[in-house]
N, C-alpha and C. Protein backbone atom coordinates (compact mmCIF):
# COMPACT_ATOMS: atom_id res chain seq x y z
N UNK A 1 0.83 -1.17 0.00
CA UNK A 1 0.00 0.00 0.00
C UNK A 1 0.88 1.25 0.00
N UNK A 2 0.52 2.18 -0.75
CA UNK A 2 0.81 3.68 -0.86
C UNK A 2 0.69 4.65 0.21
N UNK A 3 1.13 5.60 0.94
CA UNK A 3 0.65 6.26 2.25
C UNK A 3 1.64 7.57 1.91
N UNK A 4 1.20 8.74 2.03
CA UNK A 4 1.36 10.05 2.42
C UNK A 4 2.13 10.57 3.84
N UNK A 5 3.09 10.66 4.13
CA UNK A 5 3.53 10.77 5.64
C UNK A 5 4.41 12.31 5.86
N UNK A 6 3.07 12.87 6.83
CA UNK A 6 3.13 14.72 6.88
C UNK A 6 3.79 15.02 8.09
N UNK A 7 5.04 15.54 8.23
CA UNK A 7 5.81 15.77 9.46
C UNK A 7 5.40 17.47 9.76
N UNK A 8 5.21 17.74 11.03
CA UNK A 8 5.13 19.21 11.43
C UNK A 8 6.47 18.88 12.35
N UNK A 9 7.41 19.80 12.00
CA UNK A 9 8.77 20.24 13.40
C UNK A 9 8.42 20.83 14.25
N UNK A 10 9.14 21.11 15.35
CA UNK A 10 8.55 21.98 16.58
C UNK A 10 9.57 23.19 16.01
N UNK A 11 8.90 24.09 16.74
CA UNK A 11 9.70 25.75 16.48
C UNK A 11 10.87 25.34 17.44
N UNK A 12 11.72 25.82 16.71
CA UNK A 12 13.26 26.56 17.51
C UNK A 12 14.46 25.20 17.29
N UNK A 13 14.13 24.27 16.83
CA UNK A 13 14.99 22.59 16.43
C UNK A 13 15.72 23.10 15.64
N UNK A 14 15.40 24.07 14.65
CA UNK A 14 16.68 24.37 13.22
C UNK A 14 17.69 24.03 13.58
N UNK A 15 17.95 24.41 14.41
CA UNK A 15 20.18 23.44 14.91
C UNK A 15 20.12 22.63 14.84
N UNK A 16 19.28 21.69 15.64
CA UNK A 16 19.31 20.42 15.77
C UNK A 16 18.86 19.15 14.91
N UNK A 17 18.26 20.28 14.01
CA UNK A 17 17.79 19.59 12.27
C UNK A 17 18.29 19.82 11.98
N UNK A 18 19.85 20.71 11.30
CA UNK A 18 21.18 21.17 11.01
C UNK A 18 22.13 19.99 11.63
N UNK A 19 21.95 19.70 12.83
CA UNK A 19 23.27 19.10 13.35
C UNK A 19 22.77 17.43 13.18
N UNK A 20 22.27 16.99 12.62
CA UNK A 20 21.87 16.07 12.22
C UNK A 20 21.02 15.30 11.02
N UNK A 21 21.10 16.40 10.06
CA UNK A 21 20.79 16.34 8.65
C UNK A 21 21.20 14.76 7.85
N UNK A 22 22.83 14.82 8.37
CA UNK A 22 23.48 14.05 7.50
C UNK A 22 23.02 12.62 8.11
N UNK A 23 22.51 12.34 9.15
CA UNK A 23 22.22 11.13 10.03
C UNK A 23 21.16 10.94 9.29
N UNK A 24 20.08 11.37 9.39
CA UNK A 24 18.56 11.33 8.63
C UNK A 24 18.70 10.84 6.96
N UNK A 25 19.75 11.87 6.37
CA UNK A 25 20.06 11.45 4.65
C UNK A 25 20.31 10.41 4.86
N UNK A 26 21.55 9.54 5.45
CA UNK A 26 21.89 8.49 5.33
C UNK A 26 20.69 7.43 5.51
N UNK A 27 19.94 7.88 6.83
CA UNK A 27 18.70 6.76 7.72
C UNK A 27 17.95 6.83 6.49
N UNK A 28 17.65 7.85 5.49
CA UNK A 28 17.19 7.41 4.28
C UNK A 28 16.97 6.65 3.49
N UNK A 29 18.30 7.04 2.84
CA UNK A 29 19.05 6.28 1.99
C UNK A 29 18.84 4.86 2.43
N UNK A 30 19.03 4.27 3.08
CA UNK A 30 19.02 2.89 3.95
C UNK A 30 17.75 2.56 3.73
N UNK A 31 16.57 3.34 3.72
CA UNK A 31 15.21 3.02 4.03
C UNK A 31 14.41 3.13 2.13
N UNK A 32 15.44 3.53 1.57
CA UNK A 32 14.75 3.99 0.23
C UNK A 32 13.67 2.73 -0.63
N UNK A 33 13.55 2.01 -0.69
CA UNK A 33 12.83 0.59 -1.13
C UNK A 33 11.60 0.84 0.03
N UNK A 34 11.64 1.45 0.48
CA UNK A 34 10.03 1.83 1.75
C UNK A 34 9.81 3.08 1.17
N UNK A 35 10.78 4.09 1.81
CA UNK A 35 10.42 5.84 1.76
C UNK A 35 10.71 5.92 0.29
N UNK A 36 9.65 5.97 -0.91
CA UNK A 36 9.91 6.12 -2.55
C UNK A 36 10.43 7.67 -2.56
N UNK A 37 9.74 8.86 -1.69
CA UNK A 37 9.88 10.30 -1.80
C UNK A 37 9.94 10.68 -0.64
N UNK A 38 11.21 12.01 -0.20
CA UNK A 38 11.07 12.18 0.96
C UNK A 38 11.77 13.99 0.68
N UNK A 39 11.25 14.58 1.58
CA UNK A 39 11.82 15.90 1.59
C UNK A 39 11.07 16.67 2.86
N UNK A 40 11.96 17.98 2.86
CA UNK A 40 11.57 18.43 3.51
C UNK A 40 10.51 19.59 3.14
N UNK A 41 9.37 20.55 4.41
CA UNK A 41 8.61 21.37 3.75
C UNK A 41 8.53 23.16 4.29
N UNK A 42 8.76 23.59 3.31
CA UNK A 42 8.95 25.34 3.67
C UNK A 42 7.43 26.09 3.23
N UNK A 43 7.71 27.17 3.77
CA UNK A 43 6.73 28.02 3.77
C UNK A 43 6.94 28.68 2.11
N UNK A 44 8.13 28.92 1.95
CA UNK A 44 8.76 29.45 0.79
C UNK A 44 9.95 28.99 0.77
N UNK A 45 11.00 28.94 -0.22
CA UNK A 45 11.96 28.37 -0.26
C UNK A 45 13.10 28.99 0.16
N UNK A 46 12.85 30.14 0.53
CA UNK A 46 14.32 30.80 1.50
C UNK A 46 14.00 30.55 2.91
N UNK A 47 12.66 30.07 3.29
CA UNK A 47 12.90 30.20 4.84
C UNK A 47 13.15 28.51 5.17
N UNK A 48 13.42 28.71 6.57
CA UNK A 48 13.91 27.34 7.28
C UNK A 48 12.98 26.02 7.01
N UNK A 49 12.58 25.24 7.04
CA UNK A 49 11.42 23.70 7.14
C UNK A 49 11.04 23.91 7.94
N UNK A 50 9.82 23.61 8.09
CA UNK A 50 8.90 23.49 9.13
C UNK A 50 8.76 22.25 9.15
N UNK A 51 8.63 21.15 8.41
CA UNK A 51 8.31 19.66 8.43
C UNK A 51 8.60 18.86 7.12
N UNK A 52 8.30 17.96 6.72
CA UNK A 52 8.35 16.65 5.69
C UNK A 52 6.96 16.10 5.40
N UNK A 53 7.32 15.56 4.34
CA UNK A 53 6.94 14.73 3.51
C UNK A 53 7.21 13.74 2.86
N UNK A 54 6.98 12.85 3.14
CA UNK A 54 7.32 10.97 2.66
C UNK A 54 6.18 10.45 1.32
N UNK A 55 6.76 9.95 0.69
CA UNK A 55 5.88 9.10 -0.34
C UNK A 55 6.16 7.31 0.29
N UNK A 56 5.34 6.24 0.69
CA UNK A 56 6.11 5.21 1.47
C UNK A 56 5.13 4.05 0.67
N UNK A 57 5.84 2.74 0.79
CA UNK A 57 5.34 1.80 0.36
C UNK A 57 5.52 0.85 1.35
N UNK A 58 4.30 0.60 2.27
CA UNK A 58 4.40 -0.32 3.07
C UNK A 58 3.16 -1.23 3.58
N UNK A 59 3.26 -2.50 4.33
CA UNK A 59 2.26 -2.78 4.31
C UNK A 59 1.31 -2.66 5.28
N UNK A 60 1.79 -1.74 6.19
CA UNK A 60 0.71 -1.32 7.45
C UNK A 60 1.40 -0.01 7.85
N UNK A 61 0.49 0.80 8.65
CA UNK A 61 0.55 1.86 9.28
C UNK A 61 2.08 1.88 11.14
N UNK A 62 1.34 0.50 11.23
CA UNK A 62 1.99 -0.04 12.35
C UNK A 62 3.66 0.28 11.68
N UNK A 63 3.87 -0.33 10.38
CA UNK A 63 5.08 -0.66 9.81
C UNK A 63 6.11 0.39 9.85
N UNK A 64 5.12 1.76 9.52
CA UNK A 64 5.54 2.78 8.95
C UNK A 64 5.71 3.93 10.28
N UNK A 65 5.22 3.47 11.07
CA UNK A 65 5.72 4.12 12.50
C UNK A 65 6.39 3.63 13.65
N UNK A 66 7.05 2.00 13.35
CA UNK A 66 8.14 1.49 13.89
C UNK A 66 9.21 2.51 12.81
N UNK A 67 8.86 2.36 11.94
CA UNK A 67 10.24 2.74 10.73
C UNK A 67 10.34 4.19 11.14
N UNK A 68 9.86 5.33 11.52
CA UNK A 68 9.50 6.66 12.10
C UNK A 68 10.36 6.62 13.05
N UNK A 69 9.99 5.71 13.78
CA UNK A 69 10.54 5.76 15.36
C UNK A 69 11.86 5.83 15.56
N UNK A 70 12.64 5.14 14.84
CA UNK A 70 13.78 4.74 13.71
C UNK A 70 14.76 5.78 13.44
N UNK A 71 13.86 6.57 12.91
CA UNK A 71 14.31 8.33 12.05
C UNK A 71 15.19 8.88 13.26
N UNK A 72 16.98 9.35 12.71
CA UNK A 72 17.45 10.04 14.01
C UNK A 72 16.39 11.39 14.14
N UNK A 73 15.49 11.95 13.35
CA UNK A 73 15.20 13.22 13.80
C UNK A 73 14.01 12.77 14.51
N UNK A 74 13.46 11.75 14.15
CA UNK A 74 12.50 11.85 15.23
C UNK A 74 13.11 11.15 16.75
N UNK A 75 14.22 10.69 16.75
CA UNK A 75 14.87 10.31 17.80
C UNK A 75 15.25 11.77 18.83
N UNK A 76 15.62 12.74 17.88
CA UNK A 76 16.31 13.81 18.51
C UNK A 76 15.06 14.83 19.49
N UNK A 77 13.97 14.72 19.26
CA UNK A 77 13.12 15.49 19.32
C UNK A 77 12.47 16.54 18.33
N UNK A 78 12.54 16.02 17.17
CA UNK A 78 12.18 17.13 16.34
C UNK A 78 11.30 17.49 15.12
N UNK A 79 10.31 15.85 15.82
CA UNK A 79 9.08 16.12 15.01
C UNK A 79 8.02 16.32 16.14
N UNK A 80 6.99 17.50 16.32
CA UNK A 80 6.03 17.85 16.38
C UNK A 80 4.64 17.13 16.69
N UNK A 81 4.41 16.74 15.34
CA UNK A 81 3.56 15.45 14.85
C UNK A 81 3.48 14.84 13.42
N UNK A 82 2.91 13.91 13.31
CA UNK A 82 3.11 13.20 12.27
C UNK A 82 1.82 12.47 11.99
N UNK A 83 1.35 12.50 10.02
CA UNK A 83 -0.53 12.38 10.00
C UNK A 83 0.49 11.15 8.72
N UNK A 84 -0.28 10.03 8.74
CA UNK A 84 -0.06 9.03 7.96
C UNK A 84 -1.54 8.46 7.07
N UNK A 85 -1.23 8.80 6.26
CA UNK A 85 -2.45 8.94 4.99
C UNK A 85 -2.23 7.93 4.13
N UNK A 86 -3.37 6.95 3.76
CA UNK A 86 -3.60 6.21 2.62
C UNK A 86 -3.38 7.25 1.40
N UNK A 87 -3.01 6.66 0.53
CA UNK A 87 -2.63 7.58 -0.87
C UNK A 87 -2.68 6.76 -1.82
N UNK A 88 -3.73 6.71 -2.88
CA UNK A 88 -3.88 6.72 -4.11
C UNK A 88 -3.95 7.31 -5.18
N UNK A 89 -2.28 6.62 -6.35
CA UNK A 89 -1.61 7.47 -7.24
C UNK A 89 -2.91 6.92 -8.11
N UNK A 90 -2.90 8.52 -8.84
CA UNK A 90 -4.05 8.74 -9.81
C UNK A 90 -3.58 7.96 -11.36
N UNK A 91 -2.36 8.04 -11.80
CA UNK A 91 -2.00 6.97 -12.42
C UNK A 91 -0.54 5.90 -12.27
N UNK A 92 -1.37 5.01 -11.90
CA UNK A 92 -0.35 3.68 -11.30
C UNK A 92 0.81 3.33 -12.26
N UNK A 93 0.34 3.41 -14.07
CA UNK A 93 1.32 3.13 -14.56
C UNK A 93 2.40 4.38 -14.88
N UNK A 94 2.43 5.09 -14.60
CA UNK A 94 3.73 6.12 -14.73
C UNK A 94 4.79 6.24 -13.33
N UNK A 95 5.74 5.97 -14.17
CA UNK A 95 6.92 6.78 -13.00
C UNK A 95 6.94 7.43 -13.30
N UNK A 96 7.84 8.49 -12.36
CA UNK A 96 7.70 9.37 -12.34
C UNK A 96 9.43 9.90 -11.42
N UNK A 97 10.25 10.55 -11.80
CA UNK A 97 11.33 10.96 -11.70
C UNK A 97 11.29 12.60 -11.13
N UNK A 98 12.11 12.58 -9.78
CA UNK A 98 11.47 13.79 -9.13
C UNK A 98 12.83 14.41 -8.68
């Protein structure tokens, strides 16, 4: 199954989402065959993130918030909250390169 996964940060973490960026890319990278899309989300693109966004392929909700739990940033304190959404791609046969 397909799922949508919406991170809100807490105010004032920017360091600590800075000082641990490269931990998270990597915890990625590692996770990529689950997390298909992942980034972070701004208000505009000069200001700091406020949160993420995951594109994930997994087979339960349960799955996908052991794998969360996982995340050094959510280890560090520096997600907020987190909304995990069923998601159905409007067309299944295209990839799509992002």
């Amino acid at each position: 199954m397909l799922f949508a996964v919406r991170f809100k940060d807490k105010e004032g973490m920017f360091e600590s989402r800075q000082e641990n960026l490269t931990k998270h890319i990597a915890w990625l990278d590692q996770h990529q065959n689950t997390i298909l899309v992942g980034g972070s989300l701004r208000e505009s693109p000069d200001q700091v993130p406020i949160g993420g966004l995951w594109i994930v392929e997994a087979s339960s909700r349960d799955h996908i918030m052991a794998l969360i739990q996982s995340d050094p940033f959510w280890q560090i304190g520096l997600r907020e909250s987190v909304e995990i959404l069923h998601w159905s791609k409007a067309f299944e046969d295209r990839k799509v390169l992002i």
